[in-house]
N, C-alpha and C. Protein backbone atom coordinates (compact mmCIF):
# COMPACT_ATOMS: atom_id res chain seq x y z
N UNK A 1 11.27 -3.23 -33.49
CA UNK A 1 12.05 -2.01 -33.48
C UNK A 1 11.58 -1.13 -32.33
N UNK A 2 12.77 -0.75 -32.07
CA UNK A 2 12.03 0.92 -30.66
C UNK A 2 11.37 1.48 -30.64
N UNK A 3 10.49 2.31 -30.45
CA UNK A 3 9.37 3.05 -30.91
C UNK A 3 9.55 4.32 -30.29
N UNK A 4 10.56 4.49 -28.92
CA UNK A 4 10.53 5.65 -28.27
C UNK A 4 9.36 5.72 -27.16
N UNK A 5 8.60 4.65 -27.22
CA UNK A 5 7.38 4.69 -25.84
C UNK A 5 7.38 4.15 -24.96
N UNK A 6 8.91 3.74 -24.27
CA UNK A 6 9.12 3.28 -23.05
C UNK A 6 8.88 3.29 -21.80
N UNK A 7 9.29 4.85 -21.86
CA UNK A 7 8.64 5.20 -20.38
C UNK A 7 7.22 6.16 -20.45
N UNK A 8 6.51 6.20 -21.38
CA UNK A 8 5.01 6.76 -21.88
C UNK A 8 4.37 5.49 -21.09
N UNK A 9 4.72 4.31 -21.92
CA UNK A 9 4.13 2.57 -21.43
C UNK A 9 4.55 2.42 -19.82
N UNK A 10 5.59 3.07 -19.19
CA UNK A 10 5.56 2.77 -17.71
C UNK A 10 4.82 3.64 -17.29
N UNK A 11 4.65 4.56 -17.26
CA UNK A 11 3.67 5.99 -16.56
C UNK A 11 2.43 5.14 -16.61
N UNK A 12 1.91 4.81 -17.89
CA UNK A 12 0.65 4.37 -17.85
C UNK A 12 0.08 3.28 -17.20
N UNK A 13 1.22 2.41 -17.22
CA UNK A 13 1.24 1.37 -16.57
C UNK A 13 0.99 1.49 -14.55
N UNK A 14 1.87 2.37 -14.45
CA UNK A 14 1.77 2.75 -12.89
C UNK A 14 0.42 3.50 -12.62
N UNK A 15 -0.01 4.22 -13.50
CA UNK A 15 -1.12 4.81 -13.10
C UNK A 15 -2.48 4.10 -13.46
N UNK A 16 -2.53 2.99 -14.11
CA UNK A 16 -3.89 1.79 -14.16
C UNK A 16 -3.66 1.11 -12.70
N UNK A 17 -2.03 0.80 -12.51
CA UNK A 17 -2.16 -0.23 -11.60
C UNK A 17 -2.68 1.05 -10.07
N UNK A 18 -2.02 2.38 -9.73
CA UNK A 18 -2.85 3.04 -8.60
C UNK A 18 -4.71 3.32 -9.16
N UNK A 19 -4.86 3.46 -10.20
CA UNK A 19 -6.15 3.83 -10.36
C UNK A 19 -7.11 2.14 -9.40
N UNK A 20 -6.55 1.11 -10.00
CA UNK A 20 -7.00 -0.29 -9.55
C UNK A 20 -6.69 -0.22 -7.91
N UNK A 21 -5.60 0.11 -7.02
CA UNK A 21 -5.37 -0.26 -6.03
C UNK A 21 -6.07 0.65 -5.07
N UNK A 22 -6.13 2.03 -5.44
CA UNK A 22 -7.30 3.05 -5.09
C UNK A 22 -8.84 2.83 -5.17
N UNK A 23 -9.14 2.06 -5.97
CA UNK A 23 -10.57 1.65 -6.15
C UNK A 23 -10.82 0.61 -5.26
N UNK A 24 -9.73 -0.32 -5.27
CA UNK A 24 -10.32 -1.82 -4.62
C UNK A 24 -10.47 -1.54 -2.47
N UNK A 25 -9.03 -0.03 -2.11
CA UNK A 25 -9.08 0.19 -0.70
C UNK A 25 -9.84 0.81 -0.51
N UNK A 26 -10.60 1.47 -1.62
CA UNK A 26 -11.51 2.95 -1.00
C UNK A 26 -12.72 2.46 0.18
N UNK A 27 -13.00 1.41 -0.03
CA UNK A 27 -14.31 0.93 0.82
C UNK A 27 -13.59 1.19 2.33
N UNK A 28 -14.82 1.94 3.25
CA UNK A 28 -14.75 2.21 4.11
C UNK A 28 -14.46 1.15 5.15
N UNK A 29 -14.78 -0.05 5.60
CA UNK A 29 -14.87 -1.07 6.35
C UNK A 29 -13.25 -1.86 6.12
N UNK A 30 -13.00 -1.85 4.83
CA UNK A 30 -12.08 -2.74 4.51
C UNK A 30 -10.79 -1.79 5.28
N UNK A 31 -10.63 -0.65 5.16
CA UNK A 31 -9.60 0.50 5.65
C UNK A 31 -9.61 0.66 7.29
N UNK A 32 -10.99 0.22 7.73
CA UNK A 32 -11.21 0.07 9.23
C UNK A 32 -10.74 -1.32 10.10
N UNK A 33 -10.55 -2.15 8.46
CA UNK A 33 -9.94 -3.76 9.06
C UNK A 33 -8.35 -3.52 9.08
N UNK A 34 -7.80 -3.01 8.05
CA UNK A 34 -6.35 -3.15 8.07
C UNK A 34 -5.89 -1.81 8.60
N UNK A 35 -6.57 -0.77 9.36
CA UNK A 35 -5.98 0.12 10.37
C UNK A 35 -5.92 -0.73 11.32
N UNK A 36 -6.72 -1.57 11.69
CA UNK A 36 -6.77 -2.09 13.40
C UNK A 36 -5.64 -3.39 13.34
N UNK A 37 -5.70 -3.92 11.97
CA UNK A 37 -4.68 -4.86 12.03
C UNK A 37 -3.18 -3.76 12.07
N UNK A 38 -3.04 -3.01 11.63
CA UNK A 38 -1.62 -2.13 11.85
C UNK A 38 -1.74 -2.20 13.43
N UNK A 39 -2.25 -1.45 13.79
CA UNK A 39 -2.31 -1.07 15.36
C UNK A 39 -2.26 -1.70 16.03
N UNK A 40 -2.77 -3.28 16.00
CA UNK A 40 -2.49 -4.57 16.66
C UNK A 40 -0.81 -4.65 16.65
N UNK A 41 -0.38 -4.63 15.22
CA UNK A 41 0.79 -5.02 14.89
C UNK A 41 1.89 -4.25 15.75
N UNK A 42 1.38 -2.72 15.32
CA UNK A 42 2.58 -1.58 16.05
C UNK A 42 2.65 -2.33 17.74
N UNK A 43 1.51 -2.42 18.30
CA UNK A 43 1.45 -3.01 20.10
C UNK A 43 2.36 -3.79 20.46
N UNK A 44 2.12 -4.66 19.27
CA UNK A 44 2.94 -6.19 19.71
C UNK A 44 4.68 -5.90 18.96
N UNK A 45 4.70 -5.01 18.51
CA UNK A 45 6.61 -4.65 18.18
C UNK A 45 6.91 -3.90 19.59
N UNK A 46 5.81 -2.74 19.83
CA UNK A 46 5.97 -1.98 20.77
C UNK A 46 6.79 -2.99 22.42
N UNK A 47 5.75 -3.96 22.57
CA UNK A 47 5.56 -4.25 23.55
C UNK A 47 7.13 -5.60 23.14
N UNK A 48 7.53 -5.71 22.30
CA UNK A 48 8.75 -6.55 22.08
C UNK A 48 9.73 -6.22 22.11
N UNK A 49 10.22 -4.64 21.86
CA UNK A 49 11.10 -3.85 22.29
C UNK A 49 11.22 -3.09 23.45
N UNK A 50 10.41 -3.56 24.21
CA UNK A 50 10.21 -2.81 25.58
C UNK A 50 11.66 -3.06 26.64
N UNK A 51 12.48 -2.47 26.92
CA UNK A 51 13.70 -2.18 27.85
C UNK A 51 15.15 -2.70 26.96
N UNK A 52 14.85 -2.62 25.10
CA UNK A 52 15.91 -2.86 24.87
C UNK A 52 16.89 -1.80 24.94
N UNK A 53 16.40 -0.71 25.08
CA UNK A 53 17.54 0.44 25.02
C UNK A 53 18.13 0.21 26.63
């Protein structure tokens, strides 16, 4: 039967899964690996769209 705790059970749910995803990026080194992998990434779009306009 319904219970009425549908979206009580999603809130909670979303906020274990950021409490977990906040804990596992917080490390300093790991945030210094996947900034430089972005920035690699942005270069190489950058440099692939170069004179399409």
């Amino acid at each position: 039967m319904y219970s009425g705790t549908l979206i009580d059970d999603l809130i909670k749910a979303v906020e274990r899964t950021e409490r977990l995803s906040t804990a596992e990026t917080s490390q300093p080194a790991e945030m210094e690996y996947w900034h430089a992998i972005s920035q690699n990434e942005i270069a190489q779009l950058e440099s692939s769209l170069a004179g399409v306009a």
